[in-house]
N, C-alpha and C. Protein backbone atom coordinates (compact mmCIF):
# COMPACT_ATOMS: atom_id res chain seq x y z
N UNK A 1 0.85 -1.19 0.00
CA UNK A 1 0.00 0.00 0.00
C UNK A 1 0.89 1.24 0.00
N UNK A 2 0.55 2.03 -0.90
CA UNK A 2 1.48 3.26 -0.84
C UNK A 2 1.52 3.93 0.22
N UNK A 3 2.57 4.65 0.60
CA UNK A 3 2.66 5.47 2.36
C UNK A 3 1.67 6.78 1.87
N UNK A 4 1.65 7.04 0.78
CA UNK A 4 0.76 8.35 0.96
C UNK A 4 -0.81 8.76 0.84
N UNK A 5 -0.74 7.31 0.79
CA UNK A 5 -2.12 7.07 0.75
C UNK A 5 -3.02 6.41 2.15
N UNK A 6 -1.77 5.69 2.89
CA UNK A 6 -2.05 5.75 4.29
C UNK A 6 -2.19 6.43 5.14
N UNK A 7 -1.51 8.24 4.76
CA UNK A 7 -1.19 8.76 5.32
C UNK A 7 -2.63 9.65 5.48
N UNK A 8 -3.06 9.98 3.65
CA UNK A 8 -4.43 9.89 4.15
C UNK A 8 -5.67 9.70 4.47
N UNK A 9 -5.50 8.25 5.07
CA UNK A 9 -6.49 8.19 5.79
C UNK A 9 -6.28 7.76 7.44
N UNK A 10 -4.96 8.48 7.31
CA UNK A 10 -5.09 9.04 8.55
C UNK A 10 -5.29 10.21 9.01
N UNK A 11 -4.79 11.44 8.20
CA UNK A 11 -4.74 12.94 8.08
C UNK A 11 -6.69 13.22 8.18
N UNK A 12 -7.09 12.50 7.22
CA UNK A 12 -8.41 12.92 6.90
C UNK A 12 -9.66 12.81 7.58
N UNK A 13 -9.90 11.97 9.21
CA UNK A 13 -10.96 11.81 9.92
C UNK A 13 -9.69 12.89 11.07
N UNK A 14 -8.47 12.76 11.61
CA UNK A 14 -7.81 13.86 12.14
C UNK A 14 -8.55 15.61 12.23
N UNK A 15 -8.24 15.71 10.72
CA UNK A 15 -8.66 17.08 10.29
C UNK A 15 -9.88 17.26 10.08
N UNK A 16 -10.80 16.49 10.44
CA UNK A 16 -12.62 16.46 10.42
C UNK A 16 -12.92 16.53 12.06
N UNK A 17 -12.01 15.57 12.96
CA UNK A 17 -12.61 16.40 14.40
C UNK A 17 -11.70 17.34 14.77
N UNK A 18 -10.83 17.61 13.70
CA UNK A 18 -10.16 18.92 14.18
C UNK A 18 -10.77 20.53 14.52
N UNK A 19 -11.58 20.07 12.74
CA UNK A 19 -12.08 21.04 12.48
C UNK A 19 -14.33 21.42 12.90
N UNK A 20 -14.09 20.10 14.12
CA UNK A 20 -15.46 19.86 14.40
C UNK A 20 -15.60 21.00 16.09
N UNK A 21 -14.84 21.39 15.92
CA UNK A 21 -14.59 22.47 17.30
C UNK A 21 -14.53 24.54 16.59
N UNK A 22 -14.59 24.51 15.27
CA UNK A 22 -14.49 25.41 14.75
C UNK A 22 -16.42 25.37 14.27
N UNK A 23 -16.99 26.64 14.97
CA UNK A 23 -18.59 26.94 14.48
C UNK A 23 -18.71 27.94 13.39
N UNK A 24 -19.17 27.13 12.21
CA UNK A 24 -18.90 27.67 10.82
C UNK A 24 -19.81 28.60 11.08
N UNK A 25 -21.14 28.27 11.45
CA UNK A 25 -22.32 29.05 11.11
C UNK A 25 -22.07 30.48 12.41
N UNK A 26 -21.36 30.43 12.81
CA UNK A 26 -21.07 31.94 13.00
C UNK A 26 -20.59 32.87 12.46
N UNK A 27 -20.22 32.44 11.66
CA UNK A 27 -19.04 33.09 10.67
C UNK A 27 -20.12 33.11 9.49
N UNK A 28 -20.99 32.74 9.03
CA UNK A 28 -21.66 32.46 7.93
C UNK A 28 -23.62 33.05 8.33
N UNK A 29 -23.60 33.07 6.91
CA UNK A 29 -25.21 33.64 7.18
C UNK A 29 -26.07 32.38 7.64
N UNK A 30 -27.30 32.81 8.46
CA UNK A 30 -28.29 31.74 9.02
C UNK A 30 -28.88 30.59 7.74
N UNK A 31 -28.96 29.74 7.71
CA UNK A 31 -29.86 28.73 7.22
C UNK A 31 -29.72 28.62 5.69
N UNK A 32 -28.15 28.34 5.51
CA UNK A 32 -27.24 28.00 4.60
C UNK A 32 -26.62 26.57 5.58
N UNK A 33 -27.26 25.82 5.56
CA UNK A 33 -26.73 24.74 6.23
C UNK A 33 -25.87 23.82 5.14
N UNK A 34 -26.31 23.58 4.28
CA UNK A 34 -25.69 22.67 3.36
C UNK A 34 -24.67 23.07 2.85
N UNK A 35 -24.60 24.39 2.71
CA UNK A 35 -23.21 24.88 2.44
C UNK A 35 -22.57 25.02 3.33
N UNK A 36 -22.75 25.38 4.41
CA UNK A 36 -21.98 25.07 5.27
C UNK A 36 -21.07 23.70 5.45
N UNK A 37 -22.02 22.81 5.55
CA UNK A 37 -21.32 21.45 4.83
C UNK A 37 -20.31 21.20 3.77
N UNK A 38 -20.89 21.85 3.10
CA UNK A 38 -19.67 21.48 1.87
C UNK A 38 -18.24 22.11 2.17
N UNK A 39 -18.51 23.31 3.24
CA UNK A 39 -16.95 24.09 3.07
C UNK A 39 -16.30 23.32 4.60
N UNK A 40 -17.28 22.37 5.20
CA UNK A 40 -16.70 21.55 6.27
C UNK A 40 -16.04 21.04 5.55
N UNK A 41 -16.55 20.26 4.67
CA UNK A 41 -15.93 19.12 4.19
C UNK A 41 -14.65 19.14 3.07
N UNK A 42 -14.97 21.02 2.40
CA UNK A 42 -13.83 21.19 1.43
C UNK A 42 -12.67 21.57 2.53
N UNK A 43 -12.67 22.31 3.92
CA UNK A 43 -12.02 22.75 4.33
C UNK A 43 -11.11 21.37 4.65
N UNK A 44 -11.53 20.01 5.47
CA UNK A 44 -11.09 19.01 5.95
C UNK A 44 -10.46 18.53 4.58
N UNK A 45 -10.00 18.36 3.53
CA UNK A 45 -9.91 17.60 2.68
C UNK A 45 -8.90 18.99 2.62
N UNK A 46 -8.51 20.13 2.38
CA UNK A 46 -7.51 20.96 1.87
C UNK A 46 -6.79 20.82 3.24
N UNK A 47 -7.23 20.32 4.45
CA UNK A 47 -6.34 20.49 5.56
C UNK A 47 -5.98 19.09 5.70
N UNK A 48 -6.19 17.98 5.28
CA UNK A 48 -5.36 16.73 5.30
C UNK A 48 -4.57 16.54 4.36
N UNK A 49 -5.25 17.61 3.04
CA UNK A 49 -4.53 17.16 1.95
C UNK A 49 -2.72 17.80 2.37
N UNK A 50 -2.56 19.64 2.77
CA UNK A 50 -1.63 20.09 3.52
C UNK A 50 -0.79 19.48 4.05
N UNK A 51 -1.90 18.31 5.49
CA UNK A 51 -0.80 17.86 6.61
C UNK A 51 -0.14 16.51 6.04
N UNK A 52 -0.59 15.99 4.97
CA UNK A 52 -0.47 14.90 4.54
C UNK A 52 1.16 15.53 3.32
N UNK A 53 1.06 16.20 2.39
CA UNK A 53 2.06 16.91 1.86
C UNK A 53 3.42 17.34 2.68
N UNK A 54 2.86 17.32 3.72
CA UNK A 54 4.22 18.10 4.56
C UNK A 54 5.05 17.15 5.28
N UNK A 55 3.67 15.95 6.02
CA UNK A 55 4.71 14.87 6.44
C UNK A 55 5.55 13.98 6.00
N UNK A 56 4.79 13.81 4.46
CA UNK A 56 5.49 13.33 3.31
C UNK A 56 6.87 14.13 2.78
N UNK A 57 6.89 14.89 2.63
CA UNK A 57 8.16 15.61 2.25
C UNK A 57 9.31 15.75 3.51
N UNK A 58 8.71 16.06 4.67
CA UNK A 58 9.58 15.88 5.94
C UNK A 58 10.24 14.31 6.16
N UNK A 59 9.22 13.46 5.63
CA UNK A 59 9.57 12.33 5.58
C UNK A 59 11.04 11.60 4.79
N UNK A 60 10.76 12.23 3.52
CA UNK A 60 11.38 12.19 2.47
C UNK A 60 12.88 12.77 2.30
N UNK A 61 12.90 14.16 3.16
CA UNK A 61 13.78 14.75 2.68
C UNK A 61 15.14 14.57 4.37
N UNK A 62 14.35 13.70 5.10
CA UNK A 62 14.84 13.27 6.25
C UNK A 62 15.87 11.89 5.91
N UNK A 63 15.12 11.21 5.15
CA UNK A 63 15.98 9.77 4.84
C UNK A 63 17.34 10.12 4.01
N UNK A 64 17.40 11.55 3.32
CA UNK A 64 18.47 12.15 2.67
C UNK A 64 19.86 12.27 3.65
N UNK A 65 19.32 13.06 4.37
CA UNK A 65 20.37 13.42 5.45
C UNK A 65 21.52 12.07 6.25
């Protein structure tokens, strides 16, 4: 199994209760719920995709040394 693909699915339920402590709908107009959803879910997926990129390259550029 490729490591970076393990990686996310580990990064990716991480960065979903990460981001389950952040209240969108304050920040957002009332009774837009579904969108709200979607930018849960785009936000969690650009923030695993990130932590997942970085550990990979830290990873990578570590076995160099």
């Amino acid at each position: 199994m490729n490591v970076k693909l393990l990686l996310y699915f580990i990064a990716l339920p991480l960065s979903i209760w990460g981001l389950e402590s952040v209240n969108f709908e304050k920040f957002l107009k009332k009774n837009r719920i579904i969108q709200v959803q979607i930018l849960y879910f785009l936000c969690s997926l650009a923030l695993s995709y990130l932590a997942v990129n970085f550990c990979y390259d830290v990873f990578l550029n570590s076995t160099l040394i």
